[in-house]
C-alpha atoms as a PDB file:
ATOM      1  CA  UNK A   1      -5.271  -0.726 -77.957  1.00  0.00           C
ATOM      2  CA  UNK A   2      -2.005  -1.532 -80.064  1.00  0.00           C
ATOM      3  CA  UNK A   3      -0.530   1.645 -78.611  1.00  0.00           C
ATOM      4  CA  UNK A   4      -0.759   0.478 -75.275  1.00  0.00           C
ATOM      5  CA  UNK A   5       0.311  -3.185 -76.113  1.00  0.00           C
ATOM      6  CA  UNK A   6       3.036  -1.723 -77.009  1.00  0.00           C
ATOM      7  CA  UNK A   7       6.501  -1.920 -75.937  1.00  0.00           C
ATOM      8  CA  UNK A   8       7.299   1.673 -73.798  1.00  0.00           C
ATOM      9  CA  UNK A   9      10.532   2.347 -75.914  1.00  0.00           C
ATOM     10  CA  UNK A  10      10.322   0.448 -78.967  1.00  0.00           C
ATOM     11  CA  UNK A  11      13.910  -0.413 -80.397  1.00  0.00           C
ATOM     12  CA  UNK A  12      14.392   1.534 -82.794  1.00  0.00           C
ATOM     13  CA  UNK A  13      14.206   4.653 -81.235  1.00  0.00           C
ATOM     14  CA  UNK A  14      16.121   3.034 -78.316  1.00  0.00           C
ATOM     15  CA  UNK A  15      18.700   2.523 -80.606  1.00  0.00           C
ATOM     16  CA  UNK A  16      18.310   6.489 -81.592  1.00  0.00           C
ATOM     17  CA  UNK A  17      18.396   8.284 -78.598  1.00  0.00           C
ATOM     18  CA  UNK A  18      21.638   7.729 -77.136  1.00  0.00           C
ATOM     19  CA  UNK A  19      23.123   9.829 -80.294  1.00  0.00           C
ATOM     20  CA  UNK A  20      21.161  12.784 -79.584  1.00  0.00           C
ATOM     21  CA  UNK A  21      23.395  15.813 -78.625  1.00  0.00           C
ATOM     22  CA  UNK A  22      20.939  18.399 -78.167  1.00  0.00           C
ATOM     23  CA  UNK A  23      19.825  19.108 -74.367  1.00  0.00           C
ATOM     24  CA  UNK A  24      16.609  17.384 -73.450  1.00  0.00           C
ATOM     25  CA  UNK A  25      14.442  18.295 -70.423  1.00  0.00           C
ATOM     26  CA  UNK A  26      11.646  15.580 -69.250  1.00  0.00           C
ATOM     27  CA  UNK A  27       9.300  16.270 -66.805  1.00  0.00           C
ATOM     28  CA  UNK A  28       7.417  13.441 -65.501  1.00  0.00           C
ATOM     29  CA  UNK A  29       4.485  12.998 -63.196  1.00  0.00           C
ATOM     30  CA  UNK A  30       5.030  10.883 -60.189  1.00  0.00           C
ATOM     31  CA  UNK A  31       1.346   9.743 -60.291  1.00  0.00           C
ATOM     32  CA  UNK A  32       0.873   8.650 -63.938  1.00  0.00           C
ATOM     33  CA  UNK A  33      -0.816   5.657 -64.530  1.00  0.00           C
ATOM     34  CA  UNK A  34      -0.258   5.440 -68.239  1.00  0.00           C
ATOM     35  CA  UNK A  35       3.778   5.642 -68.310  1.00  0.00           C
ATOM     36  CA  UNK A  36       5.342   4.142 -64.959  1.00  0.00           C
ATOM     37  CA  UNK A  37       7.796   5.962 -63.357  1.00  0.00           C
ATOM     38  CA  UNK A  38      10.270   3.128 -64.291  1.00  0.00           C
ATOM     39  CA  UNK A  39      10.278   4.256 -67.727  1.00  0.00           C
ATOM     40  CA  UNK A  40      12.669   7.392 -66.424  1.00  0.00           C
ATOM     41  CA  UNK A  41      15.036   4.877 -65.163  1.00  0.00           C
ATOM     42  CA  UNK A  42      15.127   3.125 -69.055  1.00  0.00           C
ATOM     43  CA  UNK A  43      15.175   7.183 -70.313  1.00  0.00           C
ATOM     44  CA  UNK A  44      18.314   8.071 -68.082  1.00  0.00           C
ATOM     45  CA  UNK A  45      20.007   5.206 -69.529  1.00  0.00           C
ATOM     46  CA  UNK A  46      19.589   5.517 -73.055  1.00  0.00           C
ATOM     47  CA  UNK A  47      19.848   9.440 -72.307  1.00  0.00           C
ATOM     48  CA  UNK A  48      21.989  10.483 -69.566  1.00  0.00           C
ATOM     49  CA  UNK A  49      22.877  13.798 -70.011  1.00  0.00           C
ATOM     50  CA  UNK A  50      18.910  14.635 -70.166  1.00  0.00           C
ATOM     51  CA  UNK A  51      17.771  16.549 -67.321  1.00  0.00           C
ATOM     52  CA  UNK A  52      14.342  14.585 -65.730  1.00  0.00           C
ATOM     53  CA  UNK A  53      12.213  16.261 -63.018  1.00  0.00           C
ATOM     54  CA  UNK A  54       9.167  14.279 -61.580  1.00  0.00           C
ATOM     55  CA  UNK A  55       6.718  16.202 -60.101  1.00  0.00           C
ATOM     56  CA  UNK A  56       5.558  14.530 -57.146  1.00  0.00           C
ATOM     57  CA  UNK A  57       1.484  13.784 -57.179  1.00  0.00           C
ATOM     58  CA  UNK A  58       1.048  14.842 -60.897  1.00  0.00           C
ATOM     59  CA  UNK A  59      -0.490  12.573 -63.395  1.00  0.00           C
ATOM     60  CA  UNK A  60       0.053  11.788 -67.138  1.00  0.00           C
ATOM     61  CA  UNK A  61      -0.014  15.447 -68.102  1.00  0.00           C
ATOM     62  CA  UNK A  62       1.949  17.651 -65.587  1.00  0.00           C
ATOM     63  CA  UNK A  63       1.536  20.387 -67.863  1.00  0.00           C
ATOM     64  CA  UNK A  64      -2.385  20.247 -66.601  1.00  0.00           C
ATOM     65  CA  UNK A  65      -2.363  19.071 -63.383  1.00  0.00           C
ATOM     66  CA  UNK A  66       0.664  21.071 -62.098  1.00  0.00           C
ATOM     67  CA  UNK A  67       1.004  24.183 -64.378  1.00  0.00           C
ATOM     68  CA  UNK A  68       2.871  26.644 -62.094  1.00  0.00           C
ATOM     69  CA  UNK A  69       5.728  23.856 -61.742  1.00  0.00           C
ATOM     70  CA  UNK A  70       6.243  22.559 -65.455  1.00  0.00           C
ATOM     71  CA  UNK A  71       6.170  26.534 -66.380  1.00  0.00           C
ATOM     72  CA  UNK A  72       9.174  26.910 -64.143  1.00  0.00           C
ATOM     73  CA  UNK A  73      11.193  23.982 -65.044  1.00  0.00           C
ATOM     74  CA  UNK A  74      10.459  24.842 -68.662  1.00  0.00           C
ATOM     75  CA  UNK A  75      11.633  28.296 -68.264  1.00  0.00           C
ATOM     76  CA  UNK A  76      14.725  27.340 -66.349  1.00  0.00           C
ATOM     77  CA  UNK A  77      15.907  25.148 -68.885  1.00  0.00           C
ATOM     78  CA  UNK A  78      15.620  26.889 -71.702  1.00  0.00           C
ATOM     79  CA  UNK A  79      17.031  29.908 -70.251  1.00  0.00           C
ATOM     80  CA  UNK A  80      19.972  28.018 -68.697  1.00  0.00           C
ATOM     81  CA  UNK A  81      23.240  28.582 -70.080  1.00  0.00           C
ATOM     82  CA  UNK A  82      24.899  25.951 -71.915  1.00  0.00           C
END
């Protein structure tokens, strides 16, 4: 229960992420019910040169519920050229 009292980004990593300088690939579902898709607007802020792809209809886990699509945007990005 404390985990889900709790604040999405908490602010100390909030204060953390904007220094990261390594690329960063998010892939969201457009369906979850435990994060809100609002939370991507908060993570393109304090991140904006991460790449975020929401997969329309998928839940929590897109990884599960839409495996053929998170395989491909995975791939892509990690074969992408710098």
């Amino acid at each position: 229960m404390a985990i889900l009292k709790s604040p999405l980004v908490d602010r100390y990593l909030a204060a953390d992420l904007p220094d990261l300088r390594v690329p960063m690939l998010a892939v969201w579902g457009g369906a979850d019910q435990v994060v809100p898709l609002r939370v991507v607007d908060r993570l393109r802020g304090l991140i904006p040169t991460a790449r975020v792809e929401i997969l329309p209809g998928a839940g929590h886990s897109p990884h599960e519920t839409r495996p053929a699509e998170f395989n491909r945007l995975v791939l892509e990005f990690l074969t992408a050229e710098s």
